[in-house]
Protein backbone atom coordinates (compact mmCIF):
# COMPACT_ATOMS: atom_id res chain seq x y z
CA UNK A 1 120.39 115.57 59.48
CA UNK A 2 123.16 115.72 62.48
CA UNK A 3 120.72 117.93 64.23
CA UNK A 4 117.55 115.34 63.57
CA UNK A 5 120.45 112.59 64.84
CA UNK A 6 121.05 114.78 67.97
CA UNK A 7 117.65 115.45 69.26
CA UNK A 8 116.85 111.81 69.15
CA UNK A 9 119.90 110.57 70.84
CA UNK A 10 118.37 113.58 73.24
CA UNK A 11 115.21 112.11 73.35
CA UNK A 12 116.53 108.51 73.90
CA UNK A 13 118.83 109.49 76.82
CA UNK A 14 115.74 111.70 78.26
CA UNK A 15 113.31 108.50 77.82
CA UNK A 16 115.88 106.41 79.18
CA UNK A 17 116.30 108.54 82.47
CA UNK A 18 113.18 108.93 82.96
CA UNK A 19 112.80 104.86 82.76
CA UNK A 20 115.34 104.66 85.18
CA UNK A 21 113.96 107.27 87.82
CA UNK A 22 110.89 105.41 87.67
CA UNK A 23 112.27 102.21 88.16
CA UNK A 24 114.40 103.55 90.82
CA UNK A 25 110.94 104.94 92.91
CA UNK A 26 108.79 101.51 91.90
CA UNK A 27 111.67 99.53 93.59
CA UNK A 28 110.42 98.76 97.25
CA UNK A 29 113.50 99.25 99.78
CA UNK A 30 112.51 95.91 100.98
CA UNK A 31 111.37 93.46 98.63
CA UNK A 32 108.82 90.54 99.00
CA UNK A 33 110.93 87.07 98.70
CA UNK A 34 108.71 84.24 97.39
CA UNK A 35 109.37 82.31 101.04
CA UNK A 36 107.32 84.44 102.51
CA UNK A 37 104.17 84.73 100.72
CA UNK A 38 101.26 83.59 102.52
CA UNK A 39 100.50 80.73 100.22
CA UNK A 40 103.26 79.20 101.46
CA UNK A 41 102.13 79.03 104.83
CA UNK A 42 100.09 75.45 106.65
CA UNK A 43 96.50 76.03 106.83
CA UNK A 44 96.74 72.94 109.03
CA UNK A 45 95.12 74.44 111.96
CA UNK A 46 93.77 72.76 115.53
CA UNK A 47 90.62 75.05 116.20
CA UNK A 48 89.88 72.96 119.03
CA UNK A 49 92.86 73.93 120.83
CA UNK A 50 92.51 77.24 120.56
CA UNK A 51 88.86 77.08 122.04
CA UNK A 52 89.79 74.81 124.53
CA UNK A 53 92.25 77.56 125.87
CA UNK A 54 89.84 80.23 125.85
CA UNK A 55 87.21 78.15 127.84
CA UNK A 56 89.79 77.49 130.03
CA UNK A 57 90.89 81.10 130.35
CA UNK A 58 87.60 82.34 131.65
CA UNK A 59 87.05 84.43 134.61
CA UNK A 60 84.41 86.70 136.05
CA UNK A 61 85.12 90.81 135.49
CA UNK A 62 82.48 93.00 136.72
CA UNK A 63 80.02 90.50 136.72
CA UNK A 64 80.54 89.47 133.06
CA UNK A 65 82.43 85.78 131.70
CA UNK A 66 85.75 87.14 130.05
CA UNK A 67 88.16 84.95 128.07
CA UNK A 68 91.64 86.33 126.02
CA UNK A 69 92.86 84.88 123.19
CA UNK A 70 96.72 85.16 122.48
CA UNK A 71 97.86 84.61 118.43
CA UNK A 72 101.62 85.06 118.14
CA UNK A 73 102.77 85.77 114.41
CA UNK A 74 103.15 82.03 113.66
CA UNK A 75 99.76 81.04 114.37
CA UNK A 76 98.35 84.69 113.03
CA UNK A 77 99.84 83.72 109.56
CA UNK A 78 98.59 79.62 109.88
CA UNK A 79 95.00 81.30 110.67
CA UNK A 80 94.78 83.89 107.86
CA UNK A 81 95.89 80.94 105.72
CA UNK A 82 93.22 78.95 106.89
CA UNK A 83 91.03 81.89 106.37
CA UNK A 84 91.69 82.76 102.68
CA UNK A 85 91.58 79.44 101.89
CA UNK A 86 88.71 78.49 102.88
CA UNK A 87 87.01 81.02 100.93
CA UNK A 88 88.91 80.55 98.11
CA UNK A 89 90.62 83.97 97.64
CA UNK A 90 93.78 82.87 96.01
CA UNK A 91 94.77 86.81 95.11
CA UNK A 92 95.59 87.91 98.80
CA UNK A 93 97.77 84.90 99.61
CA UNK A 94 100.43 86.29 97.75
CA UNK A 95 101.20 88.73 99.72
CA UNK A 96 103.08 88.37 103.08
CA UNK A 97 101.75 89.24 106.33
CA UNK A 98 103.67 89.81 109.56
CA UNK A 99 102.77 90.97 113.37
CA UNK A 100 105.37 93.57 113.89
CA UNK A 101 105.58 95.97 117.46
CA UNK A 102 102.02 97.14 117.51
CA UNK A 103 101.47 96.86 113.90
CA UNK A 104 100.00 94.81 110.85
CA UNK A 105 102.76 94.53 108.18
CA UNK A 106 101.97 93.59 104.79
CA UNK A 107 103.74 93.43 101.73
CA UNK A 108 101.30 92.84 98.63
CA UNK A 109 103.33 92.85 94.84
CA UNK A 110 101.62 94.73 92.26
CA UNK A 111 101.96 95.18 88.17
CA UNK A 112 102.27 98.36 86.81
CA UNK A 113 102.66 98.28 83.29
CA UNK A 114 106.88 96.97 82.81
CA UNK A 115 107.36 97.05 86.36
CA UNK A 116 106.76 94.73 89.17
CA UNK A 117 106.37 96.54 92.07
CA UNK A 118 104.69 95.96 95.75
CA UNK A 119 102.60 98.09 98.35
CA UNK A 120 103.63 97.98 101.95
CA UNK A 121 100.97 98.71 104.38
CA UNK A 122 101.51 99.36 108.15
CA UNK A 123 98.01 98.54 109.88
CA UNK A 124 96.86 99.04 113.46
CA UNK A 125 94.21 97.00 115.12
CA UNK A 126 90.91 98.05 117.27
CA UNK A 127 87.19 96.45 116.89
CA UNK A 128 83.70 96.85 117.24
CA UNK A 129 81.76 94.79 119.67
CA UNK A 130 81.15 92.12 116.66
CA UNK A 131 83.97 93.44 114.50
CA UNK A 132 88.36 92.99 113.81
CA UNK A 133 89.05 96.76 112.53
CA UNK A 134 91.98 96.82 110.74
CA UNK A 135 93.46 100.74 110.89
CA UNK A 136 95.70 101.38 107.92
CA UNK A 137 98.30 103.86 109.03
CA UNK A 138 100.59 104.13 106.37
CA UNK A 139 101.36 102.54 103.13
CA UNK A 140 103.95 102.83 100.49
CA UNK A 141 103.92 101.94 96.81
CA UNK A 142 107.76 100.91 95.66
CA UNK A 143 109.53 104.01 97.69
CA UNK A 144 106.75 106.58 97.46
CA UNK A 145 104.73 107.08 100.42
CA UNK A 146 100.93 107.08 99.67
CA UNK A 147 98.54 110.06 100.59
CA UNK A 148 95.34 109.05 102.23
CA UNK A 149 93.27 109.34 98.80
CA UNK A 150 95.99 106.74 96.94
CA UNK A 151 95.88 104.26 100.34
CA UNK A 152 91.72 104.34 99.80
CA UNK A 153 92.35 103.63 96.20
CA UNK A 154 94.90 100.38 97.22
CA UNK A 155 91.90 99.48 99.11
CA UNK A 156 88.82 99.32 96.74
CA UNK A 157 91.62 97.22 94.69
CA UNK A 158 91.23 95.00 97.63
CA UNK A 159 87.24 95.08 97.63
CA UNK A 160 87.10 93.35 94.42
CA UNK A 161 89.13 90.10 95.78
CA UNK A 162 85.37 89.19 97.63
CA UNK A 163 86.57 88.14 101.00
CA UNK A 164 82.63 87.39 102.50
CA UNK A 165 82.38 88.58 106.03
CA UNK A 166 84.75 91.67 105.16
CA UNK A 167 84.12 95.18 104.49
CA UNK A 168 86.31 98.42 103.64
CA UNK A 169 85.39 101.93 104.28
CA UNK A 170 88.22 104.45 103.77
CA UNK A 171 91.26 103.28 105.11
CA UNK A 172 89.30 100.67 107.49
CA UNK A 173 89.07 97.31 107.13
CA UNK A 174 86.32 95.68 108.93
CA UNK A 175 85.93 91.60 109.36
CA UNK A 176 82.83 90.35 110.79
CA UNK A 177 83.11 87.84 113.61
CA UNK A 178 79.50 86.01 113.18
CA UNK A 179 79.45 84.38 116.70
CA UNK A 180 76.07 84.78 118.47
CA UNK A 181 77.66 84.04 122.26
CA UNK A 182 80.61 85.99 122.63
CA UNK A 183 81.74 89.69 121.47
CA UNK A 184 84.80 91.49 121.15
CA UNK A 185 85.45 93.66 124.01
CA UNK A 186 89.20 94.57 123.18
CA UNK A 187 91.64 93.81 120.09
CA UNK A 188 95.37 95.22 120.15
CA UNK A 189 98.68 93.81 118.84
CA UNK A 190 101.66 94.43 120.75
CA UNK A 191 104.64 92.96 121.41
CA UNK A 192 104.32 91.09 117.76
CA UNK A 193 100.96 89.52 119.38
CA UNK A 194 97.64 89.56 118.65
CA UNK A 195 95.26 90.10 121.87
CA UNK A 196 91.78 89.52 122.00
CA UNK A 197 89.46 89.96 124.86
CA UNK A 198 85.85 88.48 124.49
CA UNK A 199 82.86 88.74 126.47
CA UNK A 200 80.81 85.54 126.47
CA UNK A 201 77.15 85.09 127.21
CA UNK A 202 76.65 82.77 130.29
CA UNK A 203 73.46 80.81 128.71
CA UNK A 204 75.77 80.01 125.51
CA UNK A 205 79.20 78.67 126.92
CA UNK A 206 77.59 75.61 126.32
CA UNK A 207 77.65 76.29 122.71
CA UNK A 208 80.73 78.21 122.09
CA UNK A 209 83.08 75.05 121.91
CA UNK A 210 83.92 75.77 118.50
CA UNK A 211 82.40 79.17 117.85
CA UNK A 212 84.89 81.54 119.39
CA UNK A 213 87.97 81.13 116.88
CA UNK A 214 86.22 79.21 113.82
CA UNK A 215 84.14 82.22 113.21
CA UNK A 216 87.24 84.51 113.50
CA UNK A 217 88.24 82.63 109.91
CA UNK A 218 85.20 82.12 108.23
């Protein structure tokens, strides 16, 4: 009997470690605070303004119209807002998103079984001519750093959330920008700023007055 007693004060302390490694590894260094989830962000944005700026920022390069658009994190955040919920995806707005350096960062809480847990992603930023193509560099779940097989996995999670005019492939993330009279010719963060430099078709400035940042967020 003493020896039945033993092995299952054995077993308990074993379980019981083991409970507490894992909740040790789910624990993110840096956790998520409610303040900062993107639902609690304005989607009170002024699209005009923003066009009205890039109109105003055109010049001639090469022979080609050329406008830049400049999103510090504050606005970045008020548009993604705008973004997600307009299309009603209520799933990625809690998570927190932040222009950081040269980088994405964002901080998306997950449930595993007892624990509550997040996934921090580090994401760089490059494009296609009609394209936003989000590069995910790194990601963590709790402390454990992610292999490239587990980040594509986070991902497809991501998929199901049905975000319209985006796309994953691997770690990419690709977000259509439907706007028939300009196209992306660069798209870089740095310096906690989002940069991006459009070409726009002569015949269509007419028509662009509320195409070029509207269409960023549809």
């Amino acid at each position: 009997m003493k020896k039945i007693i033993k092995i299952l004060i054995g077993l308990t302390v074993l379980f019981a470690l083991l409970m507490l490694t894992i909740t040790y590894f789910l624990k993110p260094s840096d956790r998520l605070k409610n303040d900062d989830r993107l639902w609690n962000v304005s989607d009170n944005v002024d699209i005009d303004s923003y066009n009205r700026e890039v109109l105003g920022n055109i010049s001639l390069d090469k022979g080609k119209l050329v406008s830049e658009i400049k999103i510090d994190d504050y606005n970045f955040k008020k548009l993604l807002k705008y973004a997600l919920a307009h299309n009603g995806n209520a799933e990625m707005q809690e998570a927190s998103y932040t222009l950081k350096g040269k980088r994405i960062l964002i901080k998306y809480p997950l449930k595993l079984g007892l624990w509550n847990t997040q996934v921090d992603i580090g994401a760089s930023l490059s494009n296609t001519s009609k394209e936003l193509v989000f590069i995910v560099e790194e990601a963590k779940l709790g402390k454990i750093s992610l292999s490239k097989n587990m980040i594509n996995k986070v991902l497809d999670r991501l998929k199901k959330t049905g975000y319209g005019n985006m796309k994953i492939e691997g770690n990419r993330i690709y977000v259509q920008v439907n706007a028939p009279n300009i196209s992306i010719r660069k798209a870089s963060i740095d310096k906690d700023m989002m940069k991006l430099q459009v070409l726009v078709k002569a015949q269509g400035i007419i028509n662009i007055e509320r195409e070029i940042i509207e269409t960023l967020v549809q």
